[in-house]
C-alpha atoms as a PDB file:
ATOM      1  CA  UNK A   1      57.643 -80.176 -57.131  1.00  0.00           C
ATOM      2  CA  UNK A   2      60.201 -76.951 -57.189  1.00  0.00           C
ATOM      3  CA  UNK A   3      58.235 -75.322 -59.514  1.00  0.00           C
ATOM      4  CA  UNK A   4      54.837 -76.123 -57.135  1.00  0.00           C
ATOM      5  CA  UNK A   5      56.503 -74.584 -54.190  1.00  0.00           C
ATOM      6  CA  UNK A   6      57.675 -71.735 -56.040  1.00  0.00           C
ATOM      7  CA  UNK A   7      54.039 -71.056 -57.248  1.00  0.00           C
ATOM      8  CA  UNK A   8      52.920 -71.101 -53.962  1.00  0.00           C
ATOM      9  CA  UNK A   9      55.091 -68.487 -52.757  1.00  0.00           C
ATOM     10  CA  UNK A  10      54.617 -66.083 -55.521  1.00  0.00           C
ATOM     11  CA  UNK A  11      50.794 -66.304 -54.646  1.00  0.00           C
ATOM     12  CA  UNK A  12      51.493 -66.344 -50.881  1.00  0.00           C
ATOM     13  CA  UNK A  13      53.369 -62.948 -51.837  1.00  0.00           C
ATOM     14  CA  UNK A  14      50.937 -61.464 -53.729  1.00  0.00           C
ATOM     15  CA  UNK A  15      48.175 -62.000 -51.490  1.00  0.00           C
ATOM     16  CA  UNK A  16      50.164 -60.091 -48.629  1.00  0.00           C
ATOM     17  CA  UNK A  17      51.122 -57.337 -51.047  1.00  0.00           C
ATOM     18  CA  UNK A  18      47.623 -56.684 -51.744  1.00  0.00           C
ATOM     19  CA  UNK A  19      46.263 -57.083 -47.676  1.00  0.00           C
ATOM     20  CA  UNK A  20      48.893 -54.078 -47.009  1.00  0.00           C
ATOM     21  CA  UNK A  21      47.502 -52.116 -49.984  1.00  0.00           C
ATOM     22  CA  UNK A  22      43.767 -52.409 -48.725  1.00  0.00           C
ATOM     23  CA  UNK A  23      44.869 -51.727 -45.173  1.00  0.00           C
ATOM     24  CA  UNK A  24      47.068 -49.047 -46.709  1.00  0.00           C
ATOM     25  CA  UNK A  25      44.197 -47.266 -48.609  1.00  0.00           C
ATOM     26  CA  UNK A  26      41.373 -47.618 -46.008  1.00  0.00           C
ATOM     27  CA  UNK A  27      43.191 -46.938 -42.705  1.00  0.00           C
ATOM     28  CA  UNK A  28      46.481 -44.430 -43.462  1.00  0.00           C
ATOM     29  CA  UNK A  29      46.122 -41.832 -40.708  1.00  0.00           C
ATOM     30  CA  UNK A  30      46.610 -38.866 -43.552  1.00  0.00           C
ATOM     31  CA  UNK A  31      45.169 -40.101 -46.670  1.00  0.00           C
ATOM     32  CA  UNK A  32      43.314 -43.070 -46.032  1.00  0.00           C
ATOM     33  CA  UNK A  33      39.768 -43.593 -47.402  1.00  0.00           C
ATOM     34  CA  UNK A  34      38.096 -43.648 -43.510  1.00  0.00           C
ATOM     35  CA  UNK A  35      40.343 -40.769 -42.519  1.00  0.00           C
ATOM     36  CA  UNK A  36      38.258 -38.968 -45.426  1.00  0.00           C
ATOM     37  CA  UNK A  37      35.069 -39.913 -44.492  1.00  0.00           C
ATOM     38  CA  UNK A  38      36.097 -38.545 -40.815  1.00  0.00           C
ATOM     39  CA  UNK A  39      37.326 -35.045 -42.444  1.00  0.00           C
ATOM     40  CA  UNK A  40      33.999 -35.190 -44.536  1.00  0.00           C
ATOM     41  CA  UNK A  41      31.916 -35.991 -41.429  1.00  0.00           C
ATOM     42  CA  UNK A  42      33.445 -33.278 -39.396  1.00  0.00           C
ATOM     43  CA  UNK A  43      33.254 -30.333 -42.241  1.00  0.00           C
ATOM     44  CA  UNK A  44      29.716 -30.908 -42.923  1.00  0.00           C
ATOM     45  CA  UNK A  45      29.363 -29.523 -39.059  1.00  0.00           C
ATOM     46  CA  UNK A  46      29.672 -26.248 -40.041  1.00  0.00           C
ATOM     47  CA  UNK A  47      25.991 -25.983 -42.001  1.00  0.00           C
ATOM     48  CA  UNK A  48      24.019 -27.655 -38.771  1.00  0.00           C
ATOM     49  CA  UNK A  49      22.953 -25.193 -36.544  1.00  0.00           C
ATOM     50  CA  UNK A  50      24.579 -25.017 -33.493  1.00  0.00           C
ATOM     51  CA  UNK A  51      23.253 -23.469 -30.096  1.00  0.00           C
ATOM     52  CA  UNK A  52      25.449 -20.422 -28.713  1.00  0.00           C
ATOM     53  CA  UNK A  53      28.079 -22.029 -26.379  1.00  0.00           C
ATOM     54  CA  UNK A  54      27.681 -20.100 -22.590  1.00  0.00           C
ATOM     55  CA  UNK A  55      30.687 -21.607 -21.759  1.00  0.00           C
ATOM     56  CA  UNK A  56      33.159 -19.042 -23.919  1.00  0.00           C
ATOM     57  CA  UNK A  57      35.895 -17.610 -21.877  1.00  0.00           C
ATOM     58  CA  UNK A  58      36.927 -13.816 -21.719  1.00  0.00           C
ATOM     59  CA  UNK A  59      40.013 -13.812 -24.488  1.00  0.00           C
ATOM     60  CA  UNK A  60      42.572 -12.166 -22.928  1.00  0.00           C
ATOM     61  CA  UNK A  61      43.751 -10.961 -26.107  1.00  0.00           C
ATOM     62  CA  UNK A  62      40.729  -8.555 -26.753  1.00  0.00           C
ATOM     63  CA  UNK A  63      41.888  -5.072 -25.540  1.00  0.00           C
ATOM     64  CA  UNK A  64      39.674  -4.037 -22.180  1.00  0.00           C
ATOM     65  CA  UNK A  65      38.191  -1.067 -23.901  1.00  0.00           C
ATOM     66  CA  UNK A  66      36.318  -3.311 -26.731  1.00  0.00           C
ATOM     67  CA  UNK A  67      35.167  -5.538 -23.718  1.00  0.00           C
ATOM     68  CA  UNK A  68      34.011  -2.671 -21.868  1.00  0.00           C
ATOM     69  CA  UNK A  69      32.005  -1.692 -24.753  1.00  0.00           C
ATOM     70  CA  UNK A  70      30.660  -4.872 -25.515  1.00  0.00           C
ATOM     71  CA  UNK A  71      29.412  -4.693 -21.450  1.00  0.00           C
ATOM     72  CA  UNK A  72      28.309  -1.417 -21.782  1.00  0.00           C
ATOM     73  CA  UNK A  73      26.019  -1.995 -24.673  1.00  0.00           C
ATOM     74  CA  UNK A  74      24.205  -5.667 -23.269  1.00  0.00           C
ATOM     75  CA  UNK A  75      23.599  -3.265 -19.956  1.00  0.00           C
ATOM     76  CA  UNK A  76      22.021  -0.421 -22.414  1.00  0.00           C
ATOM     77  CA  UNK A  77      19.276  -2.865 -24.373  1.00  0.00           C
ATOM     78  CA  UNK A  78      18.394  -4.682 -21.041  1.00  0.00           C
ATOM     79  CA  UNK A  79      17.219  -1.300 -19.667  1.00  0.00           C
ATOM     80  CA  UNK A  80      13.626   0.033 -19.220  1.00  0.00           C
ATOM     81  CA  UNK A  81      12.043  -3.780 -19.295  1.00  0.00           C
ATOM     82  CA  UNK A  82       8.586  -2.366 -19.495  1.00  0.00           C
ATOM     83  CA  UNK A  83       8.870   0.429 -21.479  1.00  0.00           C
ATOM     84  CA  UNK A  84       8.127   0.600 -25.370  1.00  0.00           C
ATOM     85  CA  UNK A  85       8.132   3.397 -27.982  1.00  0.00           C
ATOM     86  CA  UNK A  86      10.939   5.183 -26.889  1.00  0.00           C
ATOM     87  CA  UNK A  87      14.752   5.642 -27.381  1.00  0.00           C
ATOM     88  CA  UNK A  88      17.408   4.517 -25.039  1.00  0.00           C
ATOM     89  CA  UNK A  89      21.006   7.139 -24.782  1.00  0.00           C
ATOM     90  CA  UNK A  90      23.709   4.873 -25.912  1.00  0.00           C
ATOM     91  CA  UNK A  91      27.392   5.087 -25.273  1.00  0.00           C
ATOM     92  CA  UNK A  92      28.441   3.618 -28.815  1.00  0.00           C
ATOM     93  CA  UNK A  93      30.953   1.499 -30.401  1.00  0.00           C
ATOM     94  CA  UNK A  94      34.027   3.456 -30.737  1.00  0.00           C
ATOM     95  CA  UNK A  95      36.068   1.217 -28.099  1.00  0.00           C
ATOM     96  CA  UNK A  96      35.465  -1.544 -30.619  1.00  0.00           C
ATOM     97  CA  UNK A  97      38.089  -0.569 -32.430  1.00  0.00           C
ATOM     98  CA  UNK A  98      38.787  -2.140 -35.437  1.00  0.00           C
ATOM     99  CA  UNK A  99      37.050  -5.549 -33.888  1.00  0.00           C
ATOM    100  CA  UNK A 100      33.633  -6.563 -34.966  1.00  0.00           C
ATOM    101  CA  UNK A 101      30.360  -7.097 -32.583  1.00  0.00           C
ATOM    102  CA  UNK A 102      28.030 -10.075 -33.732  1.00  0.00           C
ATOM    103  CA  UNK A 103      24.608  -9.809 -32.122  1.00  0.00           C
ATOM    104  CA  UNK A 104      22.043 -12.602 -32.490  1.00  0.00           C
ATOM    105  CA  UNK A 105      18.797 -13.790 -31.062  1.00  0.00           C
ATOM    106  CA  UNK A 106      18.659 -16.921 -28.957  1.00  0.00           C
ATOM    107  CA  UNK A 107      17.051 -16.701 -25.924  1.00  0.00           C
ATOM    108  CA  UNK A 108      17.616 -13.099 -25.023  1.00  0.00           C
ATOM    109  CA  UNK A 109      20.127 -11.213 -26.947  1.00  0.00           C
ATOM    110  CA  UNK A 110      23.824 -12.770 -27.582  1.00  0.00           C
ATOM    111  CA  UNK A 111      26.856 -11.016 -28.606  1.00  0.00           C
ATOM    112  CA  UNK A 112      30.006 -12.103 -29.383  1.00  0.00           C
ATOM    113  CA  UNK A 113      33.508 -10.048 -29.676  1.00  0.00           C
ATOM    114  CA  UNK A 114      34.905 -10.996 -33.615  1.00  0.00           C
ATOM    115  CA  UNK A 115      38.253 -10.505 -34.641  1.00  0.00           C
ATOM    116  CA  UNK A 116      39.013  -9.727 -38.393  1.00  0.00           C
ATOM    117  CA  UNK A 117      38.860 -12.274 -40.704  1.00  0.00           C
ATOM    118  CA  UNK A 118      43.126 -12.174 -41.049  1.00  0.00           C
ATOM    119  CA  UNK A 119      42.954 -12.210 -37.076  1.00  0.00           C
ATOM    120  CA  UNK A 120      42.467 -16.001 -36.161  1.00  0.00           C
ATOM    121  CA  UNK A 121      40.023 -16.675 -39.295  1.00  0.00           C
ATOM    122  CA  UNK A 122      37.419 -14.337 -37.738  1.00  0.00           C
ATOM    123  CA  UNK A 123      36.645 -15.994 -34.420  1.00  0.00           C
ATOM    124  CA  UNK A 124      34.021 -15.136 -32.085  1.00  0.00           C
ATOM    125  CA  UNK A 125      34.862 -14.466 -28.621  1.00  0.00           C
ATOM    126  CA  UNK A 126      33.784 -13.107 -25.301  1.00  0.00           C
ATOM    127  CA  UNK A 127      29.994 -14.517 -25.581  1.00  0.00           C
ATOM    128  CA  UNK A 128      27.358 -12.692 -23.349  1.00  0.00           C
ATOM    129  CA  UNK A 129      23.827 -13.001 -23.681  1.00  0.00           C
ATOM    130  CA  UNK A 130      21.145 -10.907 -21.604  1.00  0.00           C
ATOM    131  CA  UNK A 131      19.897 -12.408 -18.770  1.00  0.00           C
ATOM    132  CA  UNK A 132      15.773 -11.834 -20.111  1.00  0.00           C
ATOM    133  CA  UNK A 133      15.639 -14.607 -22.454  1.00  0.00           C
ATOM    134  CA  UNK A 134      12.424 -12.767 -24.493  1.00  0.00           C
ATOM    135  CA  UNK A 135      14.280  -9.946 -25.204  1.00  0.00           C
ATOM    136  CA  UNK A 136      15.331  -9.366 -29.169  1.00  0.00           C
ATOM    137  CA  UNK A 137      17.954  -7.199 -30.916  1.00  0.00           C
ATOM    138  CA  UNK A 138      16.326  -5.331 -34.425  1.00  0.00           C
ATOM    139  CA  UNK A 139      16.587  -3.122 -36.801  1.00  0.00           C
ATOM    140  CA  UNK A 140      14.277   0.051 -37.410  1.00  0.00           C
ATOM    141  CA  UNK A 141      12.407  -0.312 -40.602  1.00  0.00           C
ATOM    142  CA  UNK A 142      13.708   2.884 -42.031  1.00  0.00           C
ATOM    143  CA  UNK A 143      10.506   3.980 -44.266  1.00  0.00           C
ATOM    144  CA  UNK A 144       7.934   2.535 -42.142  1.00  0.00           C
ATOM    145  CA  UNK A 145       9.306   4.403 -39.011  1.00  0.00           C
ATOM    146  CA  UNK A 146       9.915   7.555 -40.979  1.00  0.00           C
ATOM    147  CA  UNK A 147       6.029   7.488 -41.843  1.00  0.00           C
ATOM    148  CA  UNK A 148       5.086   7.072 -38.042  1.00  0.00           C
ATOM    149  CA  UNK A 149       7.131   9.289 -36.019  1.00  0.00           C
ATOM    150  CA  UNK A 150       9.192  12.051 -38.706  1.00  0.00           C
ATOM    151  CA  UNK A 151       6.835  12.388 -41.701  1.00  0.00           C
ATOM    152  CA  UNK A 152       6.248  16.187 -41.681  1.00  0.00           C
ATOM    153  CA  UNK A 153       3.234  15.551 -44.188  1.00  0.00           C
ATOM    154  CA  UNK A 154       1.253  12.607 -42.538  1.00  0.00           C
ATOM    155  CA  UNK A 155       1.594  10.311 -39.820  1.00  0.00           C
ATOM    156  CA  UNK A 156       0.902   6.215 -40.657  1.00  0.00           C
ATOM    157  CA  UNK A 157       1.866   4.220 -37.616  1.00  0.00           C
ATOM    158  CA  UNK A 158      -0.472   0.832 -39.435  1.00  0.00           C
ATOM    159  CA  UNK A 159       2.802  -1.018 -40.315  1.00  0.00           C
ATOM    160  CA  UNK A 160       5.510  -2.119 -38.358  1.00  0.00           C
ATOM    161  CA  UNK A 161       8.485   0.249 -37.382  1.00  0.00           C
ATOM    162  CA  UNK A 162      10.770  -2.264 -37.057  1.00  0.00           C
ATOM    163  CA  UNK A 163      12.087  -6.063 -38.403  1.00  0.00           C
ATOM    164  CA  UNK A 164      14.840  -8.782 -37.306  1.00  0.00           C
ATOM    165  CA  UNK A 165      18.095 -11.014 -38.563  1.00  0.00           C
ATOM    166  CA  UNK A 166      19.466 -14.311 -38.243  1.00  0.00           C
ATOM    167  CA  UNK A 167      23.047 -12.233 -37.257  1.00  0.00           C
ATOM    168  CA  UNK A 168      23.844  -8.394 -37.144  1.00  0.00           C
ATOM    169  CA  UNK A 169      27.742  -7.043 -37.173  1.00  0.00           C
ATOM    170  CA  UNK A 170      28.476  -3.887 -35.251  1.00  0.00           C
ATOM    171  CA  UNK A 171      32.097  -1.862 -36.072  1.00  0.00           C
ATOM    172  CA  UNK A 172      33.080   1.224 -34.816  1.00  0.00           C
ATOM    173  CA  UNK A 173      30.897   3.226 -36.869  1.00  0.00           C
ATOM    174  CA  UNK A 174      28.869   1.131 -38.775  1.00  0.00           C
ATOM    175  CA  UNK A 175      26.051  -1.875 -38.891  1.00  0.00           C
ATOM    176  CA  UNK A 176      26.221  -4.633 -41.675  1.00  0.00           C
ATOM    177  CA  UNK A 177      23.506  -6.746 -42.273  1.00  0.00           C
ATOM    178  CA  UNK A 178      23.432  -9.118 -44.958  1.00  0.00           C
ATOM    179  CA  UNK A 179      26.732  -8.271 -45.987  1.00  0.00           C
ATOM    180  CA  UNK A 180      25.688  -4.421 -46.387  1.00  0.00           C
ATOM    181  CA  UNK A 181      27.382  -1.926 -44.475  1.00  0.00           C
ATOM    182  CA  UNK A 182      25.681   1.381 -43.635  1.00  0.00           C
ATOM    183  CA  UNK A 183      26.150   4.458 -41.024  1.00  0.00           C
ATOM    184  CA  UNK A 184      24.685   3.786 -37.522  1.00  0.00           C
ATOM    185  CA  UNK A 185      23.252   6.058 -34.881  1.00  0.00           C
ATOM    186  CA  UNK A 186      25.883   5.895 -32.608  1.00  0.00           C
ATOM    187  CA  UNK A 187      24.018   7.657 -29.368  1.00  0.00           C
ATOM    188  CA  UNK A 188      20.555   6.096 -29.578  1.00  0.00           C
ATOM    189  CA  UNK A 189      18.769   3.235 -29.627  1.00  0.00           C
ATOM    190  CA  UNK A 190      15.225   2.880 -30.221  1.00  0.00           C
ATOM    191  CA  UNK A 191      12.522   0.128 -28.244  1.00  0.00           C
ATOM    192  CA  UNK A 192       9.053  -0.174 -29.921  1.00  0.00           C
ATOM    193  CA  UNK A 193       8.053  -2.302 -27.249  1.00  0.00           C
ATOM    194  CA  UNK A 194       9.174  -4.003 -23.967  1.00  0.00           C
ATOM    195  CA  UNK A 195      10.681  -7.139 -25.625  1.00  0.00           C
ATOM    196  CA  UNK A 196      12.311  -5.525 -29.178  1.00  0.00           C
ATOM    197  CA  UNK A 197      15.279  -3.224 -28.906  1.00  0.00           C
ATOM    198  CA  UNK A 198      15.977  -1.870 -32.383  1.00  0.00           C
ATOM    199  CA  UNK A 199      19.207  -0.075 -33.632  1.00  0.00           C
ATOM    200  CA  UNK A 200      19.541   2.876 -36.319  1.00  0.00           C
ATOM    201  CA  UNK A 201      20.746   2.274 -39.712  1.00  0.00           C
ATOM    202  CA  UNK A 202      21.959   5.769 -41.042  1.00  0.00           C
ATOM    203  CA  UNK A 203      23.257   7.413 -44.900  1.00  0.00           C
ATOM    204  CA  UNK A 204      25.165   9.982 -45.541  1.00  0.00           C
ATOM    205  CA  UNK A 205      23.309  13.644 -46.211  1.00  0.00           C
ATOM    206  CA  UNK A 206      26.129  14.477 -48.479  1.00  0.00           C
ATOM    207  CA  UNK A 207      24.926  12.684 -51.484  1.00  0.00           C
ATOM    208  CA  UNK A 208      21.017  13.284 -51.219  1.00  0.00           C
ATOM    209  CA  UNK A 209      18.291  15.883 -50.916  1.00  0.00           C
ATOM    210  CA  UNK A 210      18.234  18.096 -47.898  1.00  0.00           C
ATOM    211  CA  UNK A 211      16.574  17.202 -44.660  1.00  0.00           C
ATOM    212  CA  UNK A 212      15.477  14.136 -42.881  1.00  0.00           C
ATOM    213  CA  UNK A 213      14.379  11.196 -45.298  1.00  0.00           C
ATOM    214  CA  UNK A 214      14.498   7.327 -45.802  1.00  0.00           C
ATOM    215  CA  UNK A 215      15.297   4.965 -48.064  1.00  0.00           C
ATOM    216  CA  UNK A 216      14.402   0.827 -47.902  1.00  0.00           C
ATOM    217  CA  UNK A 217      17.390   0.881 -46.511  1.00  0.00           C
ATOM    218  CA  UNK A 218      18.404   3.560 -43.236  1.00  0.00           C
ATOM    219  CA  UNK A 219      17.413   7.004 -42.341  1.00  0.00           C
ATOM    220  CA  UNK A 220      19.090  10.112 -43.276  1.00  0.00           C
ATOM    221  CA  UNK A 221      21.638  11.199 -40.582  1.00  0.00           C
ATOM    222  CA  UNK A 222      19.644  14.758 -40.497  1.00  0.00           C
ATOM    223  CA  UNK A 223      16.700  12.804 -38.944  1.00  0.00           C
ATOM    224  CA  UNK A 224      18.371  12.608 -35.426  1.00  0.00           C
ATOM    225  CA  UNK A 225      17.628  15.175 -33.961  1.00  0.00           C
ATOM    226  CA  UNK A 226      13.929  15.081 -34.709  1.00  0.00           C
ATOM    227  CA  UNK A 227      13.662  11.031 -33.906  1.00  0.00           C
ATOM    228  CA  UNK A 228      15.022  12.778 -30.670  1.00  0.00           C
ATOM    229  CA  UNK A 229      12.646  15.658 -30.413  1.00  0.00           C
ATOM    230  CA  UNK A 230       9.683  13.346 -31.417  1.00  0.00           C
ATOM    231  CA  UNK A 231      10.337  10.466 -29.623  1.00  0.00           C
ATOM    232  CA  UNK A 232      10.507  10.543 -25.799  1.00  0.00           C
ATOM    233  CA  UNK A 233      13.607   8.983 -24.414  1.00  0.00           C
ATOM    234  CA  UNK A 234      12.556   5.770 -22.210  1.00  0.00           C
ATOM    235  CA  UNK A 235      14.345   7.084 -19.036  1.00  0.00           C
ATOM    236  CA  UNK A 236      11.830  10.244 -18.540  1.00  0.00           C
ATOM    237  CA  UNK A 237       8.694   9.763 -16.363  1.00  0.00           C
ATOM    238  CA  UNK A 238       5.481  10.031 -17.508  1.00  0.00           C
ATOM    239  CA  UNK A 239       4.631  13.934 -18.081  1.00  0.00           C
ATOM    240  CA  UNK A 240       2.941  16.500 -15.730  1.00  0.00           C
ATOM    241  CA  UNK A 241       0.810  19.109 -17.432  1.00  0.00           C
ATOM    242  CA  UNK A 242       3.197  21.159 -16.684  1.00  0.00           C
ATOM    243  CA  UNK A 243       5.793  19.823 -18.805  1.00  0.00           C
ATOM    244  CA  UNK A 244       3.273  19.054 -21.560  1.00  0.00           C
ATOM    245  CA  UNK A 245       2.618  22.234 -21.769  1.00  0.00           C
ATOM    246  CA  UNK A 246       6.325  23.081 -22.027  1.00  0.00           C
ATOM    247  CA  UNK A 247       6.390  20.339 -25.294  1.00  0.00           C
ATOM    248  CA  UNK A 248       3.723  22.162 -26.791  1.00  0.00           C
ATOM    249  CA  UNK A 249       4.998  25.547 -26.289  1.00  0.00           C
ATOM    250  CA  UNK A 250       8.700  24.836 -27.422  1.00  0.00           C
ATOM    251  CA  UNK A 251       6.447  23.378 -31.045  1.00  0.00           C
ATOM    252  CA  UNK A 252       5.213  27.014 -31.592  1.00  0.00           C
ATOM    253  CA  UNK A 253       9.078  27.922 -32.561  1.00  0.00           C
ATOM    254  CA  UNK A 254       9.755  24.227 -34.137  1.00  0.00           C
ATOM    255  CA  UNK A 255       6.812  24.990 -36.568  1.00  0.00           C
ATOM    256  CA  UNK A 256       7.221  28.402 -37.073  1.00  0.00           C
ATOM    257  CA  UNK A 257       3.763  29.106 -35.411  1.00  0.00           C
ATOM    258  CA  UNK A 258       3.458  32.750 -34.072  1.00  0.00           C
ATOM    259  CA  UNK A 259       3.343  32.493 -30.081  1.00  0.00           C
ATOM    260  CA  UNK A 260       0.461  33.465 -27.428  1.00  0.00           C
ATOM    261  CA  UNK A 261       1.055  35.232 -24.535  1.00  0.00           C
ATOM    262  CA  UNK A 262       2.358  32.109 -21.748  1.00  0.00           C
ATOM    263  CA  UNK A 263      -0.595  33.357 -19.507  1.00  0.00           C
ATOM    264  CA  UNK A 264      -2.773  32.655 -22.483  1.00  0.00           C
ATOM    265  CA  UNK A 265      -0.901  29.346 -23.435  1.00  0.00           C
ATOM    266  CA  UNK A 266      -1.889  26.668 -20.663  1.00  0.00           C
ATOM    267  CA  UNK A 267      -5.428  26.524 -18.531  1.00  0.00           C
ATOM    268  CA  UNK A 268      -5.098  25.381 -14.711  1.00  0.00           C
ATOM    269  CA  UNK A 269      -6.775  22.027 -14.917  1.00  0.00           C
ATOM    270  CA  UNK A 270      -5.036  20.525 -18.054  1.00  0.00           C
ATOM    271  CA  UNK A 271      -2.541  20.972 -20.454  1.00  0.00           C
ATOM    272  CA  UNK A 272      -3.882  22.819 -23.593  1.00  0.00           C
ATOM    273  CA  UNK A 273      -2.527  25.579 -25.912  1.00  0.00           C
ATOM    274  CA  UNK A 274      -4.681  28.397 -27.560  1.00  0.00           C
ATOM    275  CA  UNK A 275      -4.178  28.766 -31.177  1.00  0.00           C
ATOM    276  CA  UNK A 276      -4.506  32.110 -33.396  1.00  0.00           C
ATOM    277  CA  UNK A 277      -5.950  29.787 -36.616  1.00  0.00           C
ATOM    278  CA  UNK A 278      -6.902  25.774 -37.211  1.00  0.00           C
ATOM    279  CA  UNK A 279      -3.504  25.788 -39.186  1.00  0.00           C
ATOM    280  CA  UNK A 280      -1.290  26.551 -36.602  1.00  0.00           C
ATOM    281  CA  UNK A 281      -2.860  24.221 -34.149  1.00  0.00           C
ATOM    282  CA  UNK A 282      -2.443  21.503 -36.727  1.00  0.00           C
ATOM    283  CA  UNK A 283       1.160  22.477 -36.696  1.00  0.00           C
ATOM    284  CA  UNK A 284       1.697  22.178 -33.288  1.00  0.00           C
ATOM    285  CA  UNK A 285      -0.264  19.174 -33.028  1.00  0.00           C
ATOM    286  CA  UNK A 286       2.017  17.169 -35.351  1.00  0.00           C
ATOM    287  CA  UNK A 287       4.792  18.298 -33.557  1.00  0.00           C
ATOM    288  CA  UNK A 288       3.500  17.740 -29.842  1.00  0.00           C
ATOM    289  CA  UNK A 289       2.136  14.701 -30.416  1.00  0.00           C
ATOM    290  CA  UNK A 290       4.750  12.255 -31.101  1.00  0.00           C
ATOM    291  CA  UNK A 291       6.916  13.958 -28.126  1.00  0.00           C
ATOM    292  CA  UNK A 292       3.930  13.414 -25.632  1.00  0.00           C
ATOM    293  CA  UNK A 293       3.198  10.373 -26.379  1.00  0.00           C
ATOM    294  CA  UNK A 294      -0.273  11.283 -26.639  1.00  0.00           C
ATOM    295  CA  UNK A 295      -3.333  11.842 -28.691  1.00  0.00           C
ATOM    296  CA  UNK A 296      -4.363  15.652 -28.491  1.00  0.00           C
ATOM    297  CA  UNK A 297      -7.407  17.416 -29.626  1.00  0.00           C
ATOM    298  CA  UNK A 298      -7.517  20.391 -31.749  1.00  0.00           C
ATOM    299  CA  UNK A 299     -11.132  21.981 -31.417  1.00  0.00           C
ATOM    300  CA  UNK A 300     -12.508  25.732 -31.560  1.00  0.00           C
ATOM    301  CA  UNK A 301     -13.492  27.226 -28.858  1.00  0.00           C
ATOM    302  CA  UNK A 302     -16.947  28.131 -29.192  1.00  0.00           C
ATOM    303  CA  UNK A 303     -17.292  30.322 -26.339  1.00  0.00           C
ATOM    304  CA  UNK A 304     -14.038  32.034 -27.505  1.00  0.00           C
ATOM    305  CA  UNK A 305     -14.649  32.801 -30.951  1.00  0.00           C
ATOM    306  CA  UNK A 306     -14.552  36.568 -30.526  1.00  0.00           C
ATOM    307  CA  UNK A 307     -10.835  35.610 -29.141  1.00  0.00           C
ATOM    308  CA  UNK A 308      -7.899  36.546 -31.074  1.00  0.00           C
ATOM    309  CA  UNK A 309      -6.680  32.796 -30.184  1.00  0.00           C
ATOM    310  CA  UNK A 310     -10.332  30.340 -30.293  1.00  0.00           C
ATOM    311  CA  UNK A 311      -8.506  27.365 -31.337  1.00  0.00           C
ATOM    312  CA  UNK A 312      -7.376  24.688 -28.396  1.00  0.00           C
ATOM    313  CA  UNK A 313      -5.131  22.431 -28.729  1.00  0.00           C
ATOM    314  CA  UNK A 314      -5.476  19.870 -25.545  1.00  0.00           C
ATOM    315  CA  UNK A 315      -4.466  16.367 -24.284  1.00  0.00           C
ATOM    316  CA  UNK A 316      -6.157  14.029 -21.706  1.00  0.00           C
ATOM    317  CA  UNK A 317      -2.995  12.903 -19.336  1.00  0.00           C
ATOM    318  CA  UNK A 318      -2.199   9.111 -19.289  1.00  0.00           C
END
C-alpha cells in the first residue's frame, strides 16, 4: 500500500512539473511561444502600407532653420494653382542641413523632416502635406525635357517631360531617388501642368562634354540658364507685344543673328521681327519660341522682297 501511495505521488509530481513547463513555454512574458507570435505579428507591420499620420507633432529637436525650409518649400509647389509649363524661383535646401526631406504623394504632396539613420534610426518627423489634395511632387524626365524645351537641333515635345515615385529624399544639395543620389537645381522648380510640380535632377559638367546635355538620368548643370531663358517663370503675366518683341530681339544676340535697325524690328499692330535671311529667322524662332510660350510664324514677305530684311518672324498673342 506504501509503495501505491508513493506511485501516486511521483505521478502527481510529474504531472505538475510538466503543467509549469507548458505554461512556461507558451506564456513567459520574454521568450514564450505566444510572446513570439505577438513580436512576429507586430514586425510584419512594417511591409503593410500605412496612410501618412496628420497627427505628427513639430519635434522640437529639429533646428528652426530646417523647419523653416521644409515651410518654405510646401508654400513654393502650392503656388501658381493654374499655371503649367513654367518654372517656379525656389529658395532651396541649404537650411536642411545635414537632415533629410522625404516627399511623397498622398493626397496632395507630404513631406516629412528625417533625421540620419544614426539619429533615432532615421525617423520621420514634422509631417506637412499641401492643403490641394490633387497636387503631385515629380521629377523632370531629363532626356525627354531636354528634347522639348533645350534641344538646339530640334524640338519634340510628343513624350512626356516629366515622371513620379513612391518616395523622393531631398539633402542640402542633392535628390536621391531609388537609392541614387544626384545634383539638384537648387533655385528652380519646374510645373508642366497645374497639378504636377517637378524638381531638377542635375550632373556635374566637370566630367562630360561641354554645354547643356542629358543623360537617362539628370540634366547637365550648364542647362540652367537656358531652362531659364526658355522657359517662362510661372509668376510673369501673360506678354504684351511689347515685351514679345523684347524676347525676340534679345534672341538676335543669343543666336548670333546680325540685328535690324529697332525701328525696323517690331510693326505697330503685333509683335513680329524682320529677318535679313530664312536662316536667321529660324534661329530666332527656336529661341523665341519656347520663352513666349507661343507658336510663331516665319514667312517672307512678299511685298518686301526688294527689302534688305523680307523675312518675318511673327506671333498671334494668346
Amino acid at each position: 500500500m506504501a509503495e501505491g501511495i508513493l506511485n501516486k505521488i511521483v505521478l502527481w509530481g510529474i504531472l505538475l512539473l510538466f503543467i509549469f513547463i507548458f505554461f512556461f513555454a507558451f506564456y513567459s512574458k520574454d521568450s514564450g511561444f505566444i510572446s513570439k507570435i505577438g513580436k512576429l505579428a507586430l514586425s510584419a507591420e512594417r511591409f503593410l502600407p500605412v496612410e501618412p499620420s496628420k497627427e505628427v507633432k513639430q519635434d522640437e529637436t529639429l533646428p528652426q532653420e530646417a523647419i523653416n525650409t521644409q515651410k518654405a518649400f510646401m508654400q513654393e509647389v502650392s503656388q501658381y494653382r493654374d499655371k503649367g509649363e513654367c518654372t517656379i524661383q525656389s529658395s532651396g535646401f541649404s537650411g536642411l542641413g545635414n537632415l533629410i526631406m522625404e516627399l511623397s504623394n498622398y493626397e496632395g504632396i507630404n513631406s516629412r523632416i528625417k533625421k540620419s539613420v544614426g539619429e533615432e534610426g532615421g525617423k520621420s518627423l514634422n509631417h506637412m502635406t499641401t492643403s490641394d489634395t490633387k497636387l503631385s511632387i515629380c521629377v523632370i524626365n531629363p532626356t525627354t525635357f531636354f528634347n522639348c524645351y533645350l534641344n538646339p537641333t530640334k524640338k519634340d515635345c510628343s513624350f512626356e517631360v516629366h515622371q513620379t515615385y513612391s518616395i523622393i529624399e531631398l539633402t542640402k544639395d542633392s535628390i536621391i531617388i531609388n537609392r541614387k543620389k544626384f545634383g539638384l537645381a537648387q533655385s528652380l522648380l519646374y510645373k508642366p501642368d497645374k497639378d504636377n510640380v517637378c524638381l531638377i535632377p542635375l550632373h556635374s559638367s566637370f566630367a562630360t562634354a561641354p554645354g547643356c546635355d542629358a543623360n537617362e538620368d539628370s540634366l547637365d548643370e550648364s542647362c540652367i540658364p537656358k531652362i531659364q531663358s526658355n522657359i517662362q517663370m510661372c509668376s510673369q503675366t501673360k506678354m504684351t507685344n511689347s515685351q514679345m518683341c523684347q524676347v525676340m530681339y534679345e534672341c538676335f544676340e543669343t543666336e548670333g543673328v546680325r540685328r535690324v535697325p529697332p525701328e525696323a524690328y517690331c510693326s505697330q499692330n503685333r509683335p513680329a521681327t524682320r529677318m535679313l535671311s530664312e536662316e536667321d529667322c529660324k534661329k530666332v524662332k527656336s529661341c523665341s519660341d519656347p520663352r513666349i510660350n507661343l507658336p510663331s510664324k516665319c514667312s517672307l514677305d512678299n511685298q518686301a522682297i526688294e527689302s534688305p530684311t523680307p523675312y518675318t518672324l511673327s506671333y498671334q498673342p494668346g
